[in-house]
C-alpha atoms as a PDB file:
ATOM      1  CA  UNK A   1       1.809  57.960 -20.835  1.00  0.00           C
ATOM      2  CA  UNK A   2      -0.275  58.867 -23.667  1.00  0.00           C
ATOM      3  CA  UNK A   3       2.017  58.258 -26.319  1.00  0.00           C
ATOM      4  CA  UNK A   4       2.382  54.897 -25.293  1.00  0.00           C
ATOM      5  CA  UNK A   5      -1.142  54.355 -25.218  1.00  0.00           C
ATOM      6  CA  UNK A   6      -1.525  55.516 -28.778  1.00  0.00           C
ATOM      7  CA  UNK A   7       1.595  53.278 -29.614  1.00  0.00           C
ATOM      8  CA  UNK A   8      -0.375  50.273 -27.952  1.00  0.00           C
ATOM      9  CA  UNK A   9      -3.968  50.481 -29.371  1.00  0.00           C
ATOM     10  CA  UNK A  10      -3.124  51.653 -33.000  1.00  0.00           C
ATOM     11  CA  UNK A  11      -1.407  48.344 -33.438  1.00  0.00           C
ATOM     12  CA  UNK A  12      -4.157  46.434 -31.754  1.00  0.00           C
ATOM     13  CA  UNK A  13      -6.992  48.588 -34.247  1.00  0.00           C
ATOM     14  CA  UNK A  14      -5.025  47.615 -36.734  1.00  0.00           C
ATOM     15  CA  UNK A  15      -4.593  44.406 -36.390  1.00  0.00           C
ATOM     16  CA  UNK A  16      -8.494  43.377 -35.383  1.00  0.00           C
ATOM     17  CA  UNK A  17      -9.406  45.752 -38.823  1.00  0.00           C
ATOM     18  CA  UNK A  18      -7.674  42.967 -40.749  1.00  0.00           C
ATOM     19  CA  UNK A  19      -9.403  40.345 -38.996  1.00  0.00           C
ATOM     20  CA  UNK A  20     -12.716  41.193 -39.637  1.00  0.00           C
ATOM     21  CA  UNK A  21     -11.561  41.940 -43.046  1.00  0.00           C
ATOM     22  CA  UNK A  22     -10.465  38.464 -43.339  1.00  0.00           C
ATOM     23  CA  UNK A  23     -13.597  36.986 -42.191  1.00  0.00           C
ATOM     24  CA  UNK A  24     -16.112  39.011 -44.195  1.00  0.00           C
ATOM     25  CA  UNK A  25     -13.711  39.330 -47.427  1.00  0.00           C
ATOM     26  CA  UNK A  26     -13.228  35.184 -48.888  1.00  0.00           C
ATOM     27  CA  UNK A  27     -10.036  36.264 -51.155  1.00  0.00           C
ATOM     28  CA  UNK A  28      -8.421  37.961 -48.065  1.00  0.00           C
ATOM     29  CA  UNK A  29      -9.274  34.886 -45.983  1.00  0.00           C
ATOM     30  CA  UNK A  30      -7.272  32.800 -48.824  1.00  0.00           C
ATOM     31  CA  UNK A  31      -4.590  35.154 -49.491  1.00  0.00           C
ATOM     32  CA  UNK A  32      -3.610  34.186 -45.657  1.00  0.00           C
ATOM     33  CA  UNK A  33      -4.835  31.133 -45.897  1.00  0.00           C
ATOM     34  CA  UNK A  34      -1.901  30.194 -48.983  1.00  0.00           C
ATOM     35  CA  UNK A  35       0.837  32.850 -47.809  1.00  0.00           C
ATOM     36  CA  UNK A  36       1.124  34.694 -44.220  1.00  0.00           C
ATOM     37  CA  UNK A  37       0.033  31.515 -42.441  1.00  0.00           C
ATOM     38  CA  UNK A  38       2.809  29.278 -43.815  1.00  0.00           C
ATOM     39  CA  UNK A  39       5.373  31.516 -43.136  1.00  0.00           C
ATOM     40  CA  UNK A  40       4.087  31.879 -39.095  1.00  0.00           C
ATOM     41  CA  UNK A  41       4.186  28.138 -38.911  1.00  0.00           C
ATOM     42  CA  UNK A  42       7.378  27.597 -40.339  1.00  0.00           C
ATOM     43  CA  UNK A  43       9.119  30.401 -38.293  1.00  0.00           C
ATOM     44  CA  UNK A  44       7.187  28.692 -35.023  1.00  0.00           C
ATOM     45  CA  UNK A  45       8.273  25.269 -35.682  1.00  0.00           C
ATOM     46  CA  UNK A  46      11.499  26.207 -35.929  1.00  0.00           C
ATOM     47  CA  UNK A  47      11.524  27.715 -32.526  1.00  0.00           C
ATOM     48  CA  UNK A  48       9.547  24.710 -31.211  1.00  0.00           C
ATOM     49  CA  UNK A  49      11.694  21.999 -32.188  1.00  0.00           C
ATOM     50  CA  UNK A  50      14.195  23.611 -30.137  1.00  0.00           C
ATOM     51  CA  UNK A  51      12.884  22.242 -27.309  1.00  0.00           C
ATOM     52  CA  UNK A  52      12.910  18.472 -27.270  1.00  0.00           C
ATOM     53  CA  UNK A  53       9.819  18.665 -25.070  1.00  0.00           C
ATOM     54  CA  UNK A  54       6.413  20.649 -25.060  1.00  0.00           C
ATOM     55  CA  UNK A  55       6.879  23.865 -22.818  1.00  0.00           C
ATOM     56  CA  UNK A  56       3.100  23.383 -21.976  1.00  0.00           C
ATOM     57  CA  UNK A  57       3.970  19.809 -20.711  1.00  0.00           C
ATOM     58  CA  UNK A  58       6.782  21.488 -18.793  1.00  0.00           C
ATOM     59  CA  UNK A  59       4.343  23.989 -16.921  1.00  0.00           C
ATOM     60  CA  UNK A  60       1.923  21.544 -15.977  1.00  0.00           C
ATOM     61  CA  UNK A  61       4.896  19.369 -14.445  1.00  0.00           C
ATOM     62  CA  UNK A  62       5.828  22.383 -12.360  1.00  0.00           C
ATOM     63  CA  UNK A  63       2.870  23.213 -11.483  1.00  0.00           C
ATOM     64  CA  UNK A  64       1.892  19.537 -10.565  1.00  0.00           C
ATOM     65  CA  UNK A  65       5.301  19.269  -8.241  1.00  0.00           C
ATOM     66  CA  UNK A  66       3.766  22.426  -6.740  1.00  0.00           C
ATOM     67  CA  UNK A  67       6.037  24.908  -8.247  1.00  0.00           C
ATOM     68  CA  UNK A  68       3.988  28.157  -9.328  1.00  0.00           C
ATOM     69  CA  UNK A  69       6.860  30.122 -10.109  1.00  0.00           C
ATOM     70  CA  UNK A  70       9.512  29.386 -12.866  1.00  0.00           C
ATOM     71  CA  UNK A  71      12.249  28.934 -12.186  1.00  0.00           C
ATOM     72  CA  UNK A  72      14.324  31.341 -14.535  1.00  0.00           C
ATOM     73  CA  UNK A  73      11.266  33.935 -13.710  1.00  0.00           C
ATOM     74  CA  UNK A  74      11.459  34.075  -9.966  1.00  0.00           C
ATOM     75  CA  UNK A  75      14.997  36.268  -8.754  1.00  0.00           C
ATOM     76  CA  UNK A  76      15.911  34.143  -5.627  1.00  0.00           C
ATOM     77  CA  UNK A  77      15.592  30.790  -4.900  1.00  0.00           C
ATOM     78  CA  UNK A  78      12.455  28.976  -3.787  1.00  0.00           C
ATOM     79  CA  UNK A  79      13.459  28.021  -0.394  1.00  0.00           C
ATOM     80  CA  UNK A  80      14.394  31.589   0.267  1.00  0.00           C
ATOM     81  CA  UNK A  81      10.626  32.502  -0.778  1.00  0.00           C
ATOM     82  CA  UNK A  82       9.373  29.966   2.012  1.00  0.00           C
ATOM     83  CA  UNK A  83      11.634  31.573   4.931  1.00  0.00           C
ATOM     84  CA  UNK A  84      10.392  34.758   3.945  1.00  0.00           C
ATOM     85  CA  UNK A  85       6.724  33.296   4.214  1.00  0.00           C
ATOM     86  CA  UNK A  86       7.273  31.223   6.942  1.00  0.00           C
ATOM     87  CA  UNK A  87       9.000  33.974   9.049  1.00  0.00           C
ATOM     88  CA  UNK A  88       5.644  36.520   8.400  1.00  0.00           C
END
């Protein structure tokens, strides 16, 4: 249990170091700026245009047809998940 607490919150340290590094240091702030953040949108895109739809615009139409579970998240089908409730 510890070790993976140590394996979370080094990581985490780590990574908030950098960004107040990048916010008090200019260069560091353009060094991203010019080469890390291209690479993070290009590698994002890719994965986005996957999709030909937003997934946030899929979420809110769940959600909207009163959904709250996705479907590929939830093991058994919805209307078994209203007999259960139903039957309590």
């Amino acid at each position: 249990m510890k070790r993976k607490l140590i394996i979370r919150y080094i990581p985490l340290g780590v990574l908030l170091l950098l960004v107040w590094m990048t916010q008090s240091i200019p260069a560091l702030g353009n060094l991203y700026s010019q080469t890390v953040y291209p690479v993070i949108s290009r590698v994002l895109s890719f994965f986005s245009n996957l999709f030909p739809f937003a997934i946030g615009g899929f979420i809110y139409f769940r959600e909207y047809h009163g959904s709250h579970r996705l479907s590929i998240l939830c093991p058994y089908p919805q209307e078994t998940a209203v007999e259960e409730d139903s039957a309590a």
